[in-house]
C-alpha atoms as a PDB file:
ATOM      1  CA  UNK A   1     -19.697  23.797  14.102  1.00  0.00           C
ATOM      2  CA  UNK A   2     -17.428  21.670  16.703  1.00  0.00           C
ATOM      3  CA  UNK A   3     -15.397  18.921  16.982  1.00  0.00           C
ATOM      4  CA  UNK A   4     -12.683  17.590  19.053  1.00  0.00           C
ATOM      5  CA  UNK A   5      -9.237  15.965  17.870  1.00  0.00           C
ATOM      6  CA  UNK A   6      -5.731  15.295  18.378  1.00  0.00           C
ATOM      7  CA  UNK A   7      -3.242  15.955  16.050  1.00  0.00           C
ATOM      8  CA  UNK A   8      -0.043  15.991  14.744  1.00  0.00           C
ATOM      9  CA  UNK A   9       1.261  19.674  14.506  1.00  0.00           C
ATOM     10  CA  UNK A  10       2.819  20.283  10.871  1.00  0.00           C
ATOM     11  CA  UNK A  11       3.300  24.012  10.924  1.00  0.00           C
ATOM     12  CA  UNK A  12       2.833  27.487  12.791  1.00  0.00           C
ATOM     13  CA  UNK A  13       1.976  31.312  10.450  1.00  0.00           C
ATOM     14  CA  UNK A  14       2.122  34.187  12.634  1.00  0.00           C
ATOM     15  CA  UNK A  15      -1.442  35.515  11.923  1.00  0.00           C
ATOM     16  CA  UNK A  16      -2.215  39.404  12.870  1.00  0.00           C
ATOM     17  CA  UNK A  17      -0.183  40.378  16.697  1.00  0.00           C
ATOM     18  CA  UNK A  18      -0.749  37.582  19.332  1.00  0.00           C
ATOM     19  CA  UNK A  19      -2.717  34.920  16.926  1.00  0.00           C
ATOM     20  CA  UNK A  20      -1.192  32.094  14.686  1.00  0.00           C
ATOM     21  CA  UNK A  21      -2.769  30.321  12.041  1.00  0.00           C
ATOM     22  CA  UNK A  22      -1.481  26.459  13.052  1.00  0.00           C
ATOM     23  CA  UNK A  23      -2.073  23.502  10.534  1.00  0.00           C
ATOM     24  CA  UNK A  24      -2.538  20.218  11.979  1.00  0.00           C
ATOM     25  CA  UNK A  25      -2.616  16.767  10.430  1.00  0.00           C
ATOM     26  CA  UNK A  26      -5.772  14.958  12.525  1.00  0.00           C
ATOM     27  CA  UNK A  27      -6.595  11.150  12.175  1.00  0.00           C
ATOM     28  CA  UNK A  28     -10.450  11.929  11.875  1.00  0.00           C
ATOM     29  CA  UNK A  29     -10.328  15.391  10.143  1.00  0.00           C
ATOM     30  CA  UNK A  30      -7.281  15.202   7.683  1.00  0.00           C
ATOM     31  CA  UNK A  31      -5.145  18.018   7.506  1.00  0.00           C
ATOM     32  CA  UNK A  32      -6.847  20.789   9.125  1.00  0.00           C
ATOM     33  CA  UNK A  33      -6.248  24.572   9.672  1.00  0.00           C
ATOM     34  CA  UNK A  34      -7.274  26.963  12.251  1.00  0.00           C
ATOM     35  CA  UNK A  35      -6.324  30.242  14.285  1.00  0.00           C
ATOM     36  CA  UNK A  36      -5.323  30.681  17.264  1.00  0.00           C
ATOM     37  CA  UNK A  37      -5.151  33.252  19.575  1.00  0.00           C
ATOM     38  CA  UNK A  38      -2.831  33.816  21.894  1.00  0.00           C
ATOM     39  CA  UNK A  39      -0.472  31.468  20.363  1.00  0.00           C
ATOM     40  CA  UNK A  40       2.440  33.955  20.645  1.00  0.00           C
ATOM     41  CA  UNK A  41       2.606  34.346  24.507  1.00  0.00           C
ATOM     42  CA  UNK A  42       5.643  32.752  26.162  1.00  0.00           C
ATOM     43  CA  UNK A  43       3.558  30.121  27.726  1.00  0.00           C
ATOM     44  CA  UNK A  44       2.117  28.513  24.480  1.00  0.00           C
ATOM     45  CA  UNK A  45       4.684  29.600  22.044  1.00  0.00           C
ATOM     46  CA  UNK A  46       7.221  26.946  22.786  1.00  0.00           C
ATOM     47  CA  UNK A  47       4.806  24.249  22.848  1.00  0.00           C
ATOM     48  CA  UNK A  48       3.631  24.750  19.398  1.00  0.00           C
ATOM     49  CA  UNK A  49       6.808  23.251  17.481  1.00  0.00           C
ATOM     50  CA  UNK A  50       6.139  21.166  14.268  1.00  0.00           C
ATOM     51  CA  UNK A  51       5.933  17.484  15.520  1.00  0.00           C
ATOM     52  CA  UNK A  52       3.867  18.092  18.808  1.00  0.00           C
ATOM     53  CA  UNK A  53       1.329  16.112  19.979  1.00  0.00           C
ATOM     54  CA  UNK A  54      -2.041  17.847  20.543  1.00  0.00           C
ATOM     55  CA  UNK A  55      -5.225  17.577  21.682  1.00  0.00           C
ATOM     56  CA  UNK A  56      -7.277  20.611  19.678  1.00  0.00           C
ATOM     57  CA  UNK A  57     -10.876  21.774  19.696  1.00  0.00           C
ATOM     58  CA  UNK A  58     -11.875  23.370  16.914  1.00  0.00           C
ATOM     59  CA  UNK A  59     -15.032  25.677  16.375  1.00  0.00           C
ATOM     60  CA  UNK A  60     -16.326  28.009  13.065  1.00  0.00           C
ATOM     61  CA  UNK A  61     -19.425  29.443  12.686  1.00  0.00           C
ATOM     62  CA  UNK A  62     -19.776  27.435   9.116  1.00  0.00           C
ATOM     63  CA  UNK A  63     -18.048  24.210   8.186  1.00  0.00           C
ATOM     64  CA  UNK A  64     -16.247  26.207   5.594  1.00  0.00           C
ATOM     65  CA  UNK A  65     -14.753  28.832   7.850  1.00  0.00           C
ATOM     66  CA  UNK A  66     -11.714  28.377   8.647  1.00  0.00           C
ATOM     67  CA  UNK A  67     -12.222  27.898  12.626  1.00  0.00           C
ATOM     68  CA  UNK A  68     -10.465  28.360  15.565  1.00  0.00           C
ATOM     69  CA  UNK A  69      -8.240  26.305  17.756  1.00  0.00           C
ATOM     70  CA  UNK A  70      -7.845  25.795  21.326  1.00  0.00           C
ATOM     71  CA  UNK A  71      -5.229  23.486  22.076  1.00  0.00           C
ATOM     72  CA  UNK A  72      -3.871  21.401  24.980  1.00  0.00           C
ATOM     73  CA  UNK A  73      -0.459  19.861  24.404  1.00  0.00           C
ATOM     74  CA  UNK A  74      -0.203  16.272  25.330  1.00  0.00           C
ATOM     75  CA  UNK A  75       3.773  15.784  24.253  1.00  0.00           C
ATOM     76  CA  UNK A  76       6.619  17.536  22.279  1.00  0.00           C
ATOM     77  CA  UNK A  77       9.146  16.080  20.228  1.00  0.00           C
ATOM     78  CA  UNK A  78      11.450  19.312  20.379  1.00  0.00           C
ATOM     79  CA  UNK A  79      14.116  17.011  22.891  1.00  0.00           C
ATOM     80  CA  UNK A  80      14.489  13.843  20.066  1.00  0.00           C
ATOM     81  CA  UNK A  81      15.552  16.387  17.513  1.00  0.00           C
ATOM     82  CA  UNK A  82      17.304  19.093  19.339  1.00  0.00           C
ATOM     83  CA  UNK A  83      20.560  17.527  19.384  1.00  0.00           C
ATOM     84  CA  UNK A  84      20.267  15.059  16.389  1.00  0.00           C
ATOM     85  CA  UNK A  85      20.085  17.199  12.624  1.00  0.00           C
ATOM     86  CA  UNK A  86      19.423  14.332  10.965  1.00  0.00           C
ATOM     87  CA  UNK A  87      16.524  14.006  13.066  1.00  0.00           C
ATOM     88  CA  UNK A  88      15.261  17.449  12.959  1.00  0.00           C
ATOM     89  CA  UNK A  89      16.026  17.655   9.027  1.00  0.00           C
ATOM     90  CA  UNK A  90      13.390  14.376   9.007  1.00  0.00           C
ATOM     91  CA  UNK A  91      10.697  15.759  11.212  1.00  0.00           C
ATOM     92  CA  UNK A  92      11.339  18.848   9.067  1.00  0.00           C
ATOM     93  CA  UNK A  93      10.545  16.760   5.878  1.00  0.00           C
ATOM     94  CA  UNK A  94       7.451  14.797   6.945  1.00  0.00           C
ATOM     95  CA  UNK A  95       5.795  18.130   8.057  1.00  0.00           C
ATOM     96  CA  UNK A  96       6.757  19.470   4.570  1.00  0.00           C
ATOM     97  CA  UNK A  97       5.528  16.528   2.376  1.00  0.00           C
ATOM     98  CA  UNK A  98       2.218  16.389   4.101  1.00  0.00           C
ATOM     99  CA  UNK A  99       1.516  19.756   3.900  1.00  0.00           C
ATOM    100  CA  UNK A 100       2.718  19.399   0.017  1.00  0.00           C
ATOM    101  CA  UNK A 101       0.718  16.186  -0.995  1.00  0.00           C
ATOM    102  CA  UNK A 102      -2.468  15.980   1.630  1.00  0.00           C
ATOM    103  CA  UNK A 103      -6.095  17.494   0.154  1.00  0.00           C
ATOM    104  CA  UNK A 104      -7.030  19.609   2.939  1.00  0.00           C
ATOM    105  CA  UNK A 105      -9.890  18.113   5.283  1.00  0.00           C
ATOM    106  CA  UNK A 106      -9.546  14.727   4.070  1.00  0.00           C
ATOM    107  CA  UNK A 107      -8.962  12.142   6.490  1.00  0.00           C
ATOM    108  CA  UNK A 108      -6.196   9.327   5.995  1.00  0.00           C
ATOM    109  CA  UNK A 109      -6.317   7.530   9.126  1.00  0.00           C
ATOM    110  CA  UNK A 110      -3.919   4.426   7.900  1.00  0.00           C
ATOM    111  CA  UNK A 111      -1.121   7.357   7.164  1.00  0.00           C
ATOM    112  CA  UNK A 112      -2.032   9.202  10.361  1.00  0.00           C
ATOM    113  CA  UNK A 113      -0.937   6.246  12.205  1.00  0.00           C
ATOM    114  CA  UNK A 114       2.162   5.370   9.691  1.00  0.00           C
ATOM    115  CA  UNK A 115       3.195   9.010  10.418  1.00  0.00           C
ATOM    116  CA  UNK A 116       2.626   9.067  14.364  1.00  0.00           C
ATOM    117  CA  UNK A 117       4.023   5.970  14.473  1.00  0.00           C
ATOM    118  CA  UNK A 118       7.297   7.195  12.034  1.00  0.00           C
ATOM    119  CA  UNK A 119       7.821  10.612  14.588  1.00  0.00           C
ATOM    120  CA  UNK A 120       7.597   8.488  17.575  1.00  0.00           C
ATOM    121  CA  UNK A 121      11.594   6.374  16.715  1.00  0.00           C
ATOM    122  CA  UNK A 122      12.981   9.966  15.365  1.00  0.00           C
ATOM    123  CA  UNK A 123      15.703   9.581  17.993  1.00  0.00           C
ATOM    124  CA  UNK A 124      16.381   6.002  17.270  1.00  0.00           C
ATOM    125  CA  UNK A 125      18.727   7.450  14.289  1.00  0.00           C
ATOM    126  CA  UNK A 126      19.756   3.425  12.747  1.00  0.00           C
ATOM    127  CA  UNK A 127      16.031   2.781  12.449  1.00  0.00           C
ATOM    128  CA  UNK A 128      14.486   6.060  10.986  1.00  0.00           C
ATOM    129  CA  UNK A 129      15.959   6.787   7.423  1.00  0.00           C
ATOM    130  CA  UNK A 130      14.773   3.306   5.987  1.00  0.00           C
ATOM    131  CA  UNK A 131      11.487   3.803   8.212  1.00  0.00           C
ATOM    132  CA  UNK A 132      10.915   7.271   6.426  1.00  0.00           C
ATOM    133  CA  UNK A 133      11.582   5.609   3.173  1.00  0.00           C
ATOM    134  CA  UNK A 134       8.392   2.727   3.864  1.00  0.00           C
ATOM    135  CA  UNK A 135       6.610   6.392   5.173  1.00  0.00           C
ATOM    136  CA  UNK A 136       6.922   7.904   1.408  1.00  0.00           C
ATOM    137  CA  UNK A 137       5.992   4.451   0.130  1.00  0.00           C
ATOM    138  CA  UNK A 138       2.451   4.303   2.136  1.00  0.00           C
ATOM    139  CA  UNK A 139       2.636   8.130   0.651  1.00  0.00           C
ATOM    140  CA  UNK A 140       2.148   7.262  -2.393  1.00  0.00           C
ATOM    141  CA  UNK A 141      -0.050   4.367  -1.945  1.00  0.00           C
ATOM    142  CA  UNK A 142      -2.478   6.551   0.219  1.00  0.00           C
ATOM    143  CA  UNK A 143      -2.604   8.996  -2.567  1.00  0.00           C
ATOM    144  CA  UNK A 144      -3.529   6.466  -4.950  1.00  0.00           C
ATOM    145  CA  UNK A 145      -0.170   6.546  -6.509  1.00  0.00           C
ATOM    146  CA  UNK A 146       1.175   3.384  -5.011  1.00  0.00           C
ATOM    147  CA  UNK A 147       3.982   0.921  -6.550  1.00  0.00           C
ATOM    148  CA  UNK A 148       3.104  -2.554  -7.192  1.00  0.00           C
ATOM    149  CA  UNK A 149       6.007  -4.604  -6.352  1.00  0.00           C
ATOM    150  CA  UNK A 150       4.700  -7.815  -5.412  1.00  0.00           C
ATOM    151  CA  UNK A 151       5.664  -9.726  -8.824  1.00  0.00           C
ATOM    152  CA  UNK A 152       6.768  -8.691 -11.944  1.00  0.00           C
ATOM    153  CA  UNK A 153       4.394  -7.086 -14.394  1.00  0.00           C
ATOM    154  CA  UNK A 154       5.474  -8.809 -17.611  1.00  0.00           C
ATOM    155  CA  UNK A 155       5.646 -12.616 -16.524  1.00  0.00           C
ATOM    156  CA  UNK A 156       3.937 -12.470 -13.045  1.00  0.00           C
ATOM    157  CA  UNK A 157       6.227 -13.734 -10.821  1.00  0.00           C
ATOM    158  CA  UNK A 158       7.565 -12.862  -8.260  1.00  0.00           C
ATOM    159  CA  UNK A 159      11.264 -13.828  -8.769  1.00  0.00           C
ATOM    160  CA  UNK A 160      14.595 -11.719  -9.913  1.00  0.00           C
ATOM    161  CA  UNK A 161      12.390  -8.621  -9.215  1.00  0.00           C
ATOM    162  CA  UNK A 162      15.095  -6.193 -10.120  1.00  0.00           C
ATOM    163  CA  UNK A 163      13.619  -3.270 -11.806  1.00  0.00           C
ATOM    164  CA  UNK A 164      10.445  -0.829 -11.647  1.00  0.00           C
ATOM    165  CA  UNK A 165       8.277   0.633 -14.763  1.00  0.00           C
ATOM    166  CA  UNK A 166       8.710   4.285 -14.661  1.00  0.00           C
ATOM    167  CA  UNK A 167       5.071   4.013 -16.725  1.00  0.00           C
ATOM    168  CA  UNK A 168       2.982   1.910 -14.230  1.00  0.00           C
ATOM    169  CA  UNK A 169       5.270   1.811 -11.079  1.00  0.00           C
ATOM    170  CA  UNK A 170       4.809  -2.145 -11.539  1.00  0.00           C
ATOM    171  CA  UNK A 171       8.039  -4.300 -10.638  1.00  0.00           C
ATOM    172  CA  UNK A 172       9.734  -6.367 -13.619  1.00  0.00           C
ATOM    173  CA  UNK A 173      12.288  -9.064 -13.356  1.00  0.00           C
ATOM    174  CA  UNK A 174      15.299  -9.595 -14.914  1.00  0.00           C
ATOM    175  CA  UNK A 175      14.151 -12.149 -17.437  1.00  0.00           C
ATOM    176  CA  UNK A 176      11.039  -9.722 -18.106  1.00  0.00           C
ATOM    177  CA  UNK A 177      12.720  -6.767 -18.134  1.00  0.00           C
ATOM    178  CA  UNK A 178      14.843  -8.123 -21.696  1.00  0.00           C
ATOM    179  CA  UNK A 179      16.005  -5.678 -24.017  1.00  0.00           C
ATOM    180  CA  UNK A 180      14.532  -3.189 -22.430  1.00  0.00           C
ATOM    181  CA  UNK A 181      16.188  -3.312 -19.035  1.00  0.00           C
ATOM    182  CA  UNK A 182      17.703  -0.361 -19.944  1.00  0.00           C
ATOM    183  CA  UNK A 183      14.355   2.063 -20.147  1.00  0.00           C
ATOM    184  CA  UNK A 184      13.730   0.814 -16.536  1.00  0.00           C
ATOM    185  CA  UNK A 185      14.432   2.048 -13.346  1.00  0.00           C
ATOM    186  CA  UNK A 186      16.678  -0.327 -10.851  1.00  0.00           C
ATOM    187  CA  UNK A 187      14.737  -1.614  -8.342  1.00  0.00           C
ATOM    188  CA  UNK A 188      16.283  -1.421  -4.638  1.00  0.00           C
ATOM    189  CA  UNK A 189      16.019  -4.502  -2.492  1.00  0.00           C
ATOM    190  CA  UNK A 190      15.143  -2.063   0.239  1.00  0.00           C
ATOM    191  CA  UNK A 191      11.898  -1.665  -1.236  1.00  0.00           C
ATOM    192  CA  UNK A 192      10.687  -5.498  -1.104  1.00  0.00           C
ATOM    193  CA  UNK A 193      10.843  -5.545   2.583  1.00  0.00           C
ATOM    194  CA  UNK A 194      13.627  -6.610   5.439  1.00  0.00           C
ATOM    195  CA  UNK A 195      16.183  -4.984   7.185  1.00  0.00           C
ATOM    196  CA  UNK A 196      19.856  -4.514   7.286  1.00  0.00           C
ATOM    197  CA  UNK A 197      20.220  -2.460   4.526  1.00  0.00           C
ATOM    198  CA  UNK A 198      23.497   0.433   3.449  1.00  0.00           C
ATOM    199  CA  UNK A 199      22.524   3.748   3.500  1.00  0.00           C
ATOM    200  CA  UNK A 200      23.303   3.266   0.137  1.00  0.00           C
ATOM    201  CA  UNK A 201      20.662   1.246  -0.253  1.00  0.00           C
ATOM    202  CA  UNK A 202      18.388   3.815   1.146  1.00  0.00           C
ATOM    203  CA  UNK A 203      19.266   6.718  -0.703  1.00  0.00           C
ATOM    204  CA  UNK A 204      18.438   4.412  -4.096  1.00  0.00           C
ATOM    205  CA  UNK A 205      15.471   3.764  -2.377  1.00  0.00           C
ATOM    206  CA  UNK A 206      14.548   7.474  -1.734  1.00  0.00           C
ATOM    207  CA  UNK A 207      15.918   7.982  -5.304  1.00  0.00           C
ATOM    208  CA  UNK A 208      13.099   6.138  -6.883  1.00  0.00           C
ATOM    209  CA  UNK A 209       9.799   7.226  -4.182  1.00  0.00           C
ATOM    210  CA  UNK A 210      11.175  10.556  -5.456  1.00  0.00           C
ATOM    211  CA  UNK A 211      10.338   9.634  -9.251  1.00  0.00           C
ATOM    212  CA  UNK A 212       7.167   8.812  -8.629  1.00  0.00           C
ATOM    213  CA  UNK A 213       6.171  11.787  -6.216  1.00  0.00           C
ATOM    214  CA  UNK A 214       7.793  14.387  -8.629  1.00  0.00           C
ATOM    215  CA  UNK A 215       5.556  12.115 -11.236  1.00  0.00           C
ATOM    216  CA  UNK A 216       2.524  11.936  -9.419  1.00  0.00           C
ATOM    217  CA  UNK A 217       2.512  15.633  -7.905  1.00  0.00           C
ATOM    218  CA  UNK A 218       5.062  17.457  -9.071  1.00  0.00           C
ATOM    219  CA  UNK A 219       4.449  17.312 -12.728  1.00  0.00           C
ATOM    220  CA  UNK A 220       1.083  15.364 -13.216  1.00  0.00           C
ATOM    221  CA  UNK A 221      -1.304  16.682 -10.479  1.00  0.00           C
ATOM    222  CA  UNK A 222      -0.545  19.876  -8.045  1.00  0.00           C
ATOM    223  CA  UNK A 223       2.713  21.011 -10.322  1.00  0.00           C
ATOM    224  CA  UNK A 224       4.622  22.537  -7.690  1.00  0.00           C
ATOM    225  CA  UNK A 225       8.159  21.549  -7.051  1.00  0.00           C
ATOM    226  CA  UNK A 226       9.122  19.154  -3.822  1.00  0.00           C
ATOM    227  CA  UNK A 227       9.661  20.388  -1.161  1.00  0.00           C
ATOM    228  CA  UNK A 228      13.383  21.765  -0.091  1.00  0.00           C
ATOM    229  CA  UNK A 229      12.724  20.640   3.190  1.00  0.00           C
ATOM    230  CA  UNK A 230      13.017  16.802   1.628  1.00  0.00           C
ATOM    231  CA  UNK A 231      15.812  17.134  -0.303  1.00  0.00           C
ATOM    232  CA  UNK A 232      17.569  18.919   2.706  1.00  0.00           C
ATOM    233  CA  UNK A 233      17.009  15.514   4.744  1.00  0.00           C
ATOM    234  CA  UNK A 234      18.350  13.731   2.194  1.00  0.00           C
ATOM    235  CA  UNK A 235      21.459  16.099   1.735  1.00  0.00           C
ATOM    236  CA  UNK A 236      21.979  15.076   5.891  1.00  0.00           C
ATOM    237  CA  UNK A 237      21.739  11.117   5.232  1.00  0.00           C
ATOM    238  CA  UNK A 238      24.127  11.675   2.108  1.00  0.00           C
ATOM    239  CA  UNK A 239      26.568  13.501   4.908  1.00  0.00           C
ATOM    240  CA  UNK A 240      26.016  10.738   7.435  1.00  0.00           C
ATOM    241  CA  UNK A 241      26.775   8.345   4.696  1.00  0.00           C
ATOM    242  CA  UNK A 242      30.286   9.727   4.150  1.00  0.00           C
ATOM    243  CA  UNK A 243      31.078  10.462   7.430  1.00  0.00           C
ATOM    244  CA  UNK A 244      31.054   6.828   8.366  1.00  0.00           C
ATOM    245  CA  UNK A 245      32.416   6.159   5.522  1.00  0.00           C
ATOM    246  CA  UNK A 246      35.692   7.979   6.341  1.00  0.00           C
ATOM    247  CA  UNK A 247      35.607   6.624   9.992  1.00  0.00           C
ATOM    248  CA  UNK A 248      35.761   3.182   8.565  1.00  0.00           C
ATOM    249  CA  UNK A 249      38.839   4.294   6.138  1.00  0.00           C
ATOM    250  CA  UNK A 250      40.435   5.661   9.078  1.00  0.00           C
END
């Protein structure tokens, strides 16, 4: 068995001396696992960051083996986070979540693209927290899991949509939501579509995709917790938040 790929690194495990077992996230071949050798040697080593580009044979003796890799590194995205820990914390947190939530060997080529194209503005730092929060959207939605926000689920329209089932993940207006407005979850405009929006905003945003992943996988599918990796991202945009916030006090 061989095929040919490129690939979005998502995470290096020292395997045995000079080998490392690398996981890669392929548009043709899902996320994918393999060993290679030599992957410890001072040439290779710093090529092989989460986040790198790659262009990776693989080759097993049996489909279900788990292979080997032989890579050749067509860019690195080490210099757009090395100096930016917002940055790194979000590179950090894609790699985590799609290790977490992607089937092994199961190709998602609509998220491959989302994702390469998500890594590519990492150092565009105004543009990337509400672009990773339309990322954990097409998450879900690639999963099978997605929200349905187009018009509200009670009176089918699409205007006032200010709240979201926590049952269905279906949006509700305000005159459908009624009495029980309360039971709901607030709905973020951020969400609908557009630009401009607080990093408030945002973090209500990330709020609710977090619901439905802890929903979806935490608790009704793989039940294993998010990962710390996310929450550490959004610990760094909750720090950015206040900082400007004081700067504009000051």
């Amino acid at each position: 068995m061989e095929w040919r790929d490129q690939g979005i690194l998502l995470a290096v495990r020292r395997h045995g001396e000079n080998s490392a077992i690398l996981e890669l996230f392929t548009p043709v071949h899902g996320r994918h696992a393999g060993v290679m050798r030599g992957a410890t040697s001072r040439k290779i080593a710093p090529v092989l960051q989460p986040g790198a580009q790659l262009d990776v044979t693989w080759k097993a003796r049996l489909a279900d083996h788990i292979g080997s890799y032989t890579v050749e590194p067509l860019r690195s995205r080490a210099a757009m986070v090395m100096a930016d820990r917002q940055a790194l914390a979000g590179l950090n947190a894609v790699c985590a979540m799609l290790l977490y939530a992607l089937p092994e060997r199961e190709a998602h080529l609509p998220l491959y693209k989302r994702t390469e194209a998500l890594l590519d503005v990492l150092d565009e730092t105004g543009l990337w927290p509400l672009a990773y929060l339309r990322w954990e959207l097409a998450l879900l939605d690639e999963l099978g899991y997605g929200l349905d926000l187009s018009t509200c689920a009670v009176v089918g329209t699409a205007n006032d949509l200010s709240y979201i089932s926590p049952k269905t993940g279906r949006a509700v207006s305000r005159a459908g939501a009624g009495d029980w407005a309360d039971r709901l979850l607030p709905l973020p405009p951020c969400l609908l579509g557009g630009t401009g929006f607080s990093g408030a905003d945002i973090l209500q945003g990330l709020e609710i995709t977090e619901f439905f992943l802890r929903k979806s996988l935490a608790e009704g599918g793989q039940g294993k917790p998010i990962p710390q990796a996310r929450q550490r991202f959004v610990d760094q945009l909750v720090r950015g938040l206040a900082q400007r916030q004081n700067q504009i006090d000051q």
